[in-house]
PDB file of N, CA and C in Angstrom:
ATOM      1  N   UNK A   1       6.794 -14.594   8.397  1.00  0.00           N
ATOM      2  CA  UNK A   1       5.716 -14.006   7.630  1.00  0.00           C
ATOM      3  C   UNK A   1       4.481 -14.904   7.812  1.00  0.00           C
ATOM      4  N   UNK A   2       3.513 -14.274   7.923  1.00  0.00           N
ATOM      5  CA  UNK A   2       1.855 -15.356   8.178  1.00  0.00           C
ATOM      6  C   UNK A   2       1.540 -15.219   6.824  1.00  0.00           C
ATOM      7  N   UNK A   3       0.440 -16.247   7.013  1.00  0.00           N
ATOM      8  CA  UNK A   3      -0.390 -16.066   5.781  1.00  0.00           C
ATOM      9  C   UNK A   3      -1.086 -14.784   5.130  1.00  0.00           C
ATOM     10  N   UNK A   4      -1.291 -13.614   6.105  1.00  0.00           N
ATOM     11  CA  UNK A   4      -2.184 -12.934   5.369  1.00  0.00           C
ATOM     12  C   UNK A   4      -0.681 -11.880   4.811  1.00  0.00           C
ATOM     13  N   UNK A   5      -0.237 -12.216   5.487  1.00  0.00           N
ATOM     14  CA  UNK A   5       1.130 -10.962   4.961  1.00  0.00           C
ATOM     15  C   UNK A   5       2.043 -12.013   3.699  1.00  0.00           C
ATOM     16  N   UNK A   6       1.946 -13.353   3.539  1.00  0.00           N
ATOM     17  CA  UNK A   6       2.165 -14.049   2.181  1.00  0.00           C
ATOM     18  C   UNK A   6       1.616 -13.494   1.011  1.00  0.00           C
ATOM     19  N   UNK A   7      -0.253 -13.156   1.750  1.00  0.00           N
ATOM     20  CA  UNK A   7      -1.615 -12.715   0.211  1.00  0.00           C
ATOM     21  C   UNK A   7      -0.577 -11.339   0.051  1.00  0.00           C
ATOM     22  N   UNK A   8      -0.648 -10.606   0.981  1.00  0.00           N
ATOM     23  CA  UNK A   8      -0.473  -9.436   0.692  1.00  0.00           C
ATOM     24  C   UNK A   8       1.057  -9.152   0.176  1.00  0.00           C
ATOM     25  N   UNK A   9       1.947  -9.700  -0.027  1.00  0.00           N
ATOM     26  CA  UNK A   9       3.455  -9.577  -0.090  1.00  0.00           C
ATOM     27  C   UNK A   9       2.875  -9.935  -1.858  1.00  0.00           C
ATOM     28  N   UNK A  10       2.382 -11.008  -2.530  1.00  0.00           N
ATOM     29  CA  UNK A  10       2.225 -11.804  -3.541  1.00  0.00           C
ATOM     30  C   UNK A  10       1.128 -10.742  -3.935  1.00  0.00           C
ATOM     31  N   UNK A  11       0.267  -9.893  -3.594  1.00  0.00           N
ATOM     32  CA  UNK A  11      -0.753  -8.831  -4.114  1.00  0.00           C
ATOM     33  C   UNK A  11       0.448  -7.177  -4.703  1.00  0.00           C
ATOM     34  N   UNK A  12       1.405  -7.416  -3.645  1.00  0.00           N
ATOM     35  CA  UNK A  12       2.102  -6.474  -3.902  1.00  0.00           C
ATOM     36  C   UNK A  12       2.638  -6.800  -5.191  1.00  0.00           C
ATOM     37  N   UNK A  13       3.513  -7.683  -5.425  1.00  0.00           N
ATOM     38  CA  UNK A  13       4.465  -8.330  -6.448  1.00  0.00           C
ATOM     39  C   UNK A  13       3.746  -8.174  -7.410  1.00  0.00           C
ATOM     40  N   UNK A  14       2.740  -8.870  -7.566  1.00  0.00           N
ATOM     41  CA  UNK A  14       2.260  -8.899  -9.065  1.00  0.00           C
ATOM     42  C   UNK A  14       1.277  -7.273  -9.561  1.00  0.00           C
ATOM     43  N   UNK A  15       1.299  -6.976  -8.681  1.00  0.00           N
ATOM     44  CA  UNK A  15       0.247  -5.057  -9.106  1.00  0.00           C
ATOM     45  C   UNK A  15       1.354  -4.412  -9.632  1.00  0.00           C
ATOM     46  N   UNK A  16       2.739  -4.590  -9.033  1.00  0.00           N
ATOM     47  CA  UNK A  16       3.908  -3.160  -9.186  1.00  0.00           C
ATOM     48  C   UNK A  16       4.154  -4.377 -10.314  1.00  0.00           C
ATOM     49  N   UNK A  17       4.459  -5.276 -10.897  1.00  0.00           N
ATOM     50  CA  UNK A  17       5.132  -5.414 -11.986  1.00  0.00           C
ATOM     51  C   UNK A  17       4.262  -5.275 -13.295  1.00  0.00           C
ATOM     52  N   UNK A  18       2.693  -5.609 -12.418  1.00  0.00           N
ATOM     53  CA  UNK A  18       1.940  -5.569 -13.968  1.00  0.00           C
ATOM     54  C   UNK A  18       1.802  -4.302 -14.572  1.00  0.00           C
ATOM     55  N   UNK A  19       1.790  -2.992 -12.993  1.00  0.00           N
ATOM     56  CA  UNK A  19       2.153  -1.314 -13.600  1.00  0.00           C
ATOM     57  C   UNK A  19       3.051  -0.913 -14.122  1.00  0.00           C
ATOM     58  N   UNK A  20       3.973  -1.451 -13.438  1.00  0.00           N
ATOM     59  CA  UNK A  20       5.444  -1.145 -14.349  1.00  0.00           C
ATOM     60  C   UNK A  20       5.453  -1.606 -15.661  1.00  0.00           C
ATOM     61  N   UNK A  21       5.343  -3.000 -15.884  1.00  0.00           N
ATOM     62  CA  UNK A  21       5.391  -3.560 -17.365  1.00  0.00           C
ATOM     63  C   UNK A  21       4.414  -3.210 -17.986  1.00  0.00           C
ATOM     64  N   UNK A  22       2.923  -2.506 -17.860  1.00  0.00           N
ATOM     65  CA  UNK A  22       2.210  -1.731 -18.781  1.00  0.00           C
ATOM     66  C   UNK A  22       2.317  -0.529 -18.749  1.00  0.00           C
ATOM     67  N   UNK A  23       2.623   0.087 -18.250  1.00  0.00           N
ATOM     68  CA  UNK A  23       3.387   1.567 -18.558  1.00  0.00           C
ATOM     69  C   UNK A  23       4.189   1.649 -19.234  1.00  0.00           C
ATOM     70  N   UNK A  24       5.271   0.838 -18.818  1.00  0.00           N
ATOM     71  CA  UNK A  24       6.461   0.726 -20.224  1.00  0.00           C
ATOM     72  C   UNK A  24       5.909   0.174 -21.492  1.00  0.00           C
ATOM     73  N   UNK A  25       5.097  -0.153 -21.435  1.00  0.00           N
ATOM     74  CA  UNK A  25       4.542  -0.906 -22.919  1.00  0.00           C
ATOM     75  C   UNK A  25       4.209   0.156 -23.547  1.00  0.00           C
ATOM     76  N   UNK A  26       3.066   0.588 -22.869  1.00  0.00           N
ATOM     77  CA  UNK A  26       2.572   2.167 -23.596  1.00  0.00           C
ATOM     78  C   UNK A  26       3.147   2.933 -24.014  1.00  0.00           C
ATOM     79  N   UNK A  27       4.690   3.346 -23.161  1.00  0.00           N
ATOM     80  CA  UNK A  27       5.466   4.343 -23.691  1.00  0.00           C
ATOM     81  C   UNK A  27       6.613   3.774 -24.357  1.00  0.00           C
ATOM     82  N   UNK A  28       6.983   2.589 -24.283  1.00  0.00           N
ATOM     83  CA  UNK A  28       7.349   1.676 -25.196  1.00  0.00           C
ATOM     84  C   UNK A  28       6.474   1.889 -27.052  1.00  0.00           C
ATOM     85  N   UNK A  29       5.482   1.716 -26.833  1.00  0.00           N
ATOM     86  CA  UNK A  29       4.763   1.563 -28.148  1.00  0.00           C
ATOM     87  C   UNK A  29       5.045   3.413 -28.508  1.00  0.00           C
ATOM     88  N   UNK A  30       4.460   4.213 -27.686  1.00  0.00           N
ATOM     89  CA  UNK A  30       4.761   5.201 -28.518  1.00  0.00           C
ATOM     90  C   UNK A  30       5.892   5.771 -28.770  1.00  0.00           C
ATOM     91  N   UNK A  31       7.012   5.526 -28.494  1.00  0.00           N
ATOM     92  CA  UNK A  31       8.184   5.842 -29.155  1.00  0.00           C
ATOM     93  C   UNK A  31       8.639   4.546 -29.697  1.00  0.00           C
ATOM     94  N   UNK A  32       8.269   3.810 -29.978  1.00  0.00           N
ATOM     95  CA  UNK A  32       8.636   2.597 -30.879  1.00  0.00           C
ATOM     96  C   UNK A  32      10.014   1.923 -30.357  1.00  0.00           C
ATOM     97  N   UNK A  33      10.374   1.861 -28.675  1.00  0.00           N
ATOM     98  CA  UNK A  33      11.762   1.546 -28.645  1.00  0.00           C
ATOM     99  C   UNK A  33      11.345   0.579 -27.133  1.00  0.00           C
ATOM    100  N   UNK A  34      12.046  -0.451 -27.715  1.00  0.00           N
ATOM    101  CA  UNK A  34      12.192  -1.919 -26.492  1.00  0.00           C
ATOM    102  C   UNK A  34      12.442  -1.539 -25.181  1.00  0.00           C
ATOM    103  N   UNK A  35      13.485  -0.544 -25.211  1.00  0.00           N
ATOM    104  CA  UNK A  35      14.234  -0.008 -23.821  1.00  0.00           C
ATOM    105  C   UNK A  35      13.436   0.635 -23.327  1.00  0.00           C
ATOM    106  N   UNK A  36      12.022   1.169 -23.787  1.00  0.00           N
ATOM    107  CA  UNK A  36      11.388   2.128 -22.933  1.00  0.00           C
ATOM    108  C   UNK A  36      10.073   1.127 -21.878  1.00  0.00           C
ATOM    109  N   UNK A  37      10.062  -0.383 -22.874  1.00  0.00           N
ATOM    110  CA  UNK A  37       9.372  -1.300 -22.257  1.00  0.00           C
ATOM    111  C   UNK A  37      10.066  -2.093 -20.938  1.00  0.00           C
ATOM    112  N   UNK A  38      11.316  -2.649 -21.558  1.00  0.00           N
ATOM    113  CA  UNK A  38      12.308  -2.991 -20.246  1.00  0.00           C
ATOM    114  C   UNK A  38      12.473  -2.088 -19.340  1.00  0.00           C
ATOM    115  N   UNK A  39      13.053  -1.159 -19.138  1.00  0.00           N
ATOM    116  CA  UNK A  39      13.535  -0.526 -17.776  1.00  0.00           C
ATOM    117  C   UNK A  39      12.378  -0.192 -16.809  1.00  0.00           C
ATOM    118  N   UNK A  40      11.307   0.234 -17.342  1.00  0.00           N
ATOM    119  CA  UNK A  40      10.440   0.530 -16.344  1.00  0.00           C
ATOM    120  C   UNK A  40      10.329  -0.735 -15.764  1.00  0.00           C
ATOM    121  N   UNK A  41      10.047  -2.113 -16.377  1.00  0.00           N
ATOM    122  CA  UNK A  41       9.170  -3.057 -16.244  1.00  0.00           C
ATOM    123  C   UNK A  41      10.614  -3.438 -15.121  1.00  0.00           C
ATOM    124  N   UNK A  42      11.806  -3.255 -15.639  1.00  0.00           N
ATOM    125  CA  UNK A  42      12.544  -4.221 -14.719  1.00  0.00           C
ATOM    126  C   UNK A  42      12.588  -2.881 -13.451  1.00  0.00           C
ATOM    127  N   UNK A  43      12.340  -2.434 -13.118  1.00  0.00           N
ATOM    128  CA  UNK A  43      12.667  -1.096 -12.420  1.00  0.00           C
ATOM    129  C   UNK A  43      11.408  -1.735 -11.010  1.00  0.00           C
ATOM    130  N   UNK A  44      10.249  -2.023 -11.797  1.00  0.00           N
ATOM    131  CA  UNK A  44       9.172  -2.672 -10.881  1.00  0.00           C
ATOM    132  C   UNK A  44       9.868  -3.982 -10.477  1.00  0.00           C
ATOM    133  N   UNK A  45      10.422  -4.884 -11.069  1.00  0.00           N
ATOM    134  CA  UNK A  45      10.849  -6.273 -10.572  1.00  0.00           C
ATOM    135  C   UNK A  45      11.796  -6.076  -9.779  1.00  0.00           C
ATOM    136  N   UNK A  46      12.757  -4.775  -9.168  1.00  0.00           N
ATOM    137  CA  UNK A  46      13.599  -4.541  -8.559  1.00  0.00           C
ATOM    138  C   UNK A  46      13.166  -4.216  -7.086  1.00  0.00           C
ATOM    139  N   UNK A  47      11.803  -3.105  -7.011  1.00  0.00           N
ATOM    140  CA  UNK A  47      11.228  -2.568  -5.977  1.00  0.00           C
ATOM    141  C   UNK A  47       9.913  -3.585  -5.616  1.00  0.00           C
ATOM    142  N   UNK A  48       9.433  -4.745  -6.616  1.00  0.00           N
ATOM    143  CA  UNK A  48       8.732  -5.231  -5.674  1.00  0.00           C
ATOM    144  C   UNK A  48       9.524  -6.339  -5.374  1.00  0.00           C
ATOM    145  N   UNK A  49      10.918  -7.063  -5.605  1.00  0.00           N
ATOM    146  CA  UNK A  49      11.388  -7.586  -5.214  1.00  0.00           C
ATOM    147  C   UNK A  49      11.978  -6.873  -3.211  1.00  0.00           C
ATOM    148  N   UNK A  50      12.565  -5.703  -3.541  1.00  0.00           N
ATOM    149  CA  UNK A  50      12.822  -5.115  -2.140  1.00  0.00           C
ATOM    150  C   UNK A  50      11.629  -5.142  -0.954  1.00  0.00           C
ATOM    151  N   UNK A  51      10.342  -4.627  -1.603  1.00  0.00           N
ATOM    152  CA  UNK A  51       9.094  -4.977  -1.267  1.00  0.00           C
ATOM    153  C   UNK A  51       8.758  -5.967  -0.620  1.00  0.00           C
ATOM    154  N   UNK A  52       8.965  -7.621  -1.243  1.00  0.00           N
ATOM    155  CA  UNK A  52       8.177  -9.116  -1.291  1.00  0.00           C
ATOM    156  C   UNK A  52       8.874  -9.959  -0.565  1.00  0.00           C
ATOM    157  N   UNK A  53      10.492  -9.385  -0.753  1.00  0.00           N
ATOM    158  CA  UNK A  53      11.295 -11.268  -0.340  1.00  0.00           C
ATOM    159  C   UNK A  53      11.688 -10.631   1.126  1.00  0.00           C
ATOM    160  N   UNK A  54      12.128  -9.526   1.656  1.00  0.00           N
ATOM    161  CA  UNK A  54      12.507  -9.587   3.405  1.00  0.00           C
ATOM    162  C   UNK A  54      11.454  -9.403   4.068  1.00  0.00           C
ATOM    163  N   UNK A  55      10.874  -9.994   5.003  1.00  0.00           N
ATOM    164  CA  UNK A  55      10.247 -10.272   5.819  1.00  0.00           C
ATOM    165  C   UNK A  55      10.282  -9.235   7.004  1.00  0.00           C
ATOM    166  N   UNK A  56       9.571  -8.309   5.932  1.00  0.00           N
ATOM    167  CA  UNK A  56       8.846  -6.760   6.767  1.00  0.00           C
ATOM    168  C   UNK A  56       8.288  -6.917   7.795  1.00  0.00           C
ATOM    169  N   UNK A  57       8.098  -6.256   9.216  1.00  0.00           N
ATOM    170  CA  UNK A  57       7.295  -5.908  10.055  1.00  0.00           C
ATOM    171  C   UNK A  57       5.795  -6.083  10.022  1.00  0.00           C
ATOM    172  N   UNK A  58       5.434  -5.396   8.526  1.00  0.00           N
ATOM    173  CA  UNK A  58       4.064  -5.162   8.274  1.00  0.00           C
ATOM    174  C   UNK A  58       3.371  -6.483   7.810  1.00  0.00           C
ATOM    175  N   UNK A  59       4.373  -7.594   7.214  1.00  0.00           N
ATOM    176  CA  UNK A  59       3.882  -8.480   7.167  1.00  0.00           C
ATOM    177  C   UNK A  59       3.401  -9.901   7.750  1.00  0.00           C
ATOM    178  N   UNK A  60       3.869  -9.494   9.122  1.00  0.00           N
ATOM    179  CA  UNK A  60       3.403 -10.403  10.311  1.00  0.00           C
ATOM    180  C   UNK A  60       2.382  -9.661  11.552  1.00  0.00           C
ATOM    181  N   UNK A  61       2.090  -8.988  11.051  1.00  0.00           N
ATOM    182  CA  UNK A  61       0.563  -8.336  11.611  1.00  0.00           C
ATOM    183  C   UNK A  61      -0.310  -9.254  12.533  1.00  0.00           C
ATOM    184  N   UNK A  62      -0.755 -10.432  11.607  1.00  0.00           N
ATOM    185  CA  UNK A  62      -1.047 -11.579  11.949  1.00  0.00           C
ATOM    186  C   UNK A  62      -0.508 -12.928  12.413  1.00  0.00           C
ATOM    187  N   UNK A  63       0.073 -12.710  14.030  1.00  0.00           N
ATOM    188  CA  UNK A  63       0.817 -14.052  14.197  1.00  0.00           C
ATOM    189  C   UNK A  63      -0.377 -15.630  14.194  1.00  0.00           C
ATOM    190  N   UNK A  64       0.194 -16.157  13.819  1.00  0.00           N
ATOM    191  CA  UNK A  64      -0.306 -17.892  14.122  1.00  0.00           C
ATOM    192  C   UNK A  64      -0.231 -18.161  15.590  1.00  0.00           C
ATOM    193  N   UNK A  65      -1.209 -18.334  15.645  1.00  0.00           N
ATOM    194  CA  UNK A  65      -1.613 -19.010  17.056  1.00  0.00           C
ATOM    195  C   UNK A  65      -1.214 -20.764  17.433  1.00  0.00           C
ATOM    196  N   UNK A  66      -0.294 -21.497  18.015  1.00  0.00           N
ATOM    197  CA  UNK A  66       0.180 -22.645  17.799  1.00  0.00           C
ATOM    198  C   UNK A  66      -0.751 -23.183  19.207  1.00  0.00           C
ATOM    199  N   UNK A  67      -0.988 -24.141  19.041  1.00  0.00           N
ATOM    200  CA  UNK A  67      -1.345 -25.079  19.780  1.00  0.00           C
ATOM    201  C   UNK A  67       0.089 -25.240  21.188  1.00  0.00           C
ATOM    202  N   UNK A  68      -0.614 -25.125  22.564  1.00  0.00           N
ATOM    203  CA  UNK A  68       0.752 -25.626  23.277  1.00  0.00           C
ATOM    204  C   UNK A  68       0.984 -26.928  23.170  1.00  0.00           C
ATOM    205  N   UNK A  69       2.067 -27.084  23.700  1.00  0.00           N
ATOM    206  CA  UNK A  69       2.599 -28.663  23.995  1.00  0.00           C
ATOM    207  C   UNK A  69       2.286 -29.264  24.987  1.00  0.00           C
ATOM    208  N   UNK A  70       2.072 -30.538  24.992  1.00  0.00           N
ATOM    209  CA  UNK A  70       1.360 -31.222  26.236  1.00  0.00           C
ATOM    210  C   UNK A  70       2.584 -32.147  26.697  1.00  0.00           C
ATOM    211  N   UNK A  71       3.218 -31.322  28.140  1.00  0.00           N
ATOM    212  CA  UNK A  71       4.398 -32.068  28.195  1.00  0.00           C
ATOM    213  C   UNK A  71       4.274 -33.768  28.878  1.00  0.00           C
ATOM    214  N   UNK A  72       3.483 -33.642  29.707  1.00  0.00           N
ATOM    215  CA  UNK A  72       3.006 -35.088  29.990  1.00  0.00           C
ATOM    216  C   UNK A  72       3.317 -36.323  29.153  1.00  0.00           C
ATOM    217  N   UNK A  73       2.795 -35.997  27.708  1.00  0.00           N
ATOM    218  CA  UNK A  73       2.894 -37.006  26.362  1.00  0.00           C
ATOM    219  C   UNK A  73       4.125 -37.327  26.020  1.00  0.00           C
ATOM    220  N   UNK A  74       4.937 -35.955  26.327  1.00  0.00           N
ATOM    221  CA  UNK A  74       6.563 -35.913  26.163  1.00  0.00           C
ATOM    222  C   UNK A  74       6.710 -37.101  26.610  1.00  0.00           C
ATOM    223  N   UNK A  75       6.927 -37.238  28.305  1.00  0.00           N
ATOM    224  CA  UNK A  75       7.363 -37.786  28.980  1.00  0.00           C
ATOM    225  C   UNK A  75       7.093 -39.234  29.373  1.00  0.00           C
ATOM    226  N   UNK A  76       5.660 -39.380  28.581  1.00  0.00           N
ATOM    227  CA  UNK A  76       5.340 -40.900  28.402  1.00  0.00           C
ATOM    228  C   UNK A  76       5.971 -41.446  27.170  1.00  0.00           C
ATOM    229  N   UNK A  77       6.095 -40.777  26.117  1.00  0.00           N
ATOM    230  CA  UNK A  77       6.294 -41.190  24.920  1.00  0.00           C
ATOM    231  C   UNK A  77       8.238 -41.926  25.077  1.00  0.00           C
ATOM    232  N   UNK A  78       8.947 -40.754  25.838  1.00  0.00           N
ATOM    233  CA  UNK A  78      10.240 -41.385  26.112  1.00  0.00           C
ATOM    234  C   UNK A  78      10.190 -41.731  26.810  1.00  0.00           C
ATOM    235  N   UNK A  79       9.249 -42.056  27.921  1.00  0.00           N
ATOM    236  CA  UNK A  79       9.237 -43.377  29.058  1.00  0.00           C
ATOM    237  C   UNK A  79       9.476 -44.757  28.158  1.00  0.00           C
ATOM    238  N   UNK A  80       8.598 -44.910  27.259  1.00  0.00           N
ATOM    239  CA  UNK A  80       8.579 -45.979  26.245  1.00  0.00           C
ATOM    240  C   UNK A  80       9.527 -46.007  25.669  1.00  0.00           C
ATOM    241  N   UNK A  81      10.426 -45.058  24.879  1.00  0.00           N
ATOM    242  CA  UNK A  81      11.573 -45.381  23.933  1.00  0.00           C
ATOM    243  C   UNK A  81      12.607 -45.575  24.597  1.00  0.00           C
ATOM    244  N   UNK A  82      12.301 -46.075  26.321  1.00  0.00           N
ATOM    245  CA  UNK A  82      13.388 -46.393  26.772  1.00  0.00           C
ATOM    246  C   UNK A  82      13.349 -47.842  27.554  1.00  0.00           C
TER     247      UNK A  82
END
């Protein structure tokens, strides 16, 4: 996963739980019952969990560009450690 698919994995997570857990609040409050606040709310912590933690396709969009290796340095460096 790159960085921009980290923002976006962590943009996902916290939008679907804060919808889920205020929706259930609302309909929580108007029927006056706890269970109508939990399930939705955990219902979001389930799907943006499926969402956030495997390392989707969509979220490496952006590969990192690495610096190559300079094998030369290799080969001096264990010239010396020997």
């Amino acid at each position: 996963m790159d960085y921009k698919g980290q923002q976006l994995s962590e943009f996902f997570f916290y939008y679907i739980t804060i919808i889920f857990g205020g929706l259930g609040w609302i309909v929580g409050y108007i029927h006056q019952d706890f269970s109508y606040v939990f399930y939705p709310w955990l219902a979001g912590v389930i799907l943006s969990t499926i969402l956030c933690v495997p390392d989707w396709p969509f979220y490496n969009r952006h590969p990192i560009k690495w610096i190559e290796s300079v094998p030369e340095r290799r080969r001096q460096q264990q010239k010396k450690a020997t």
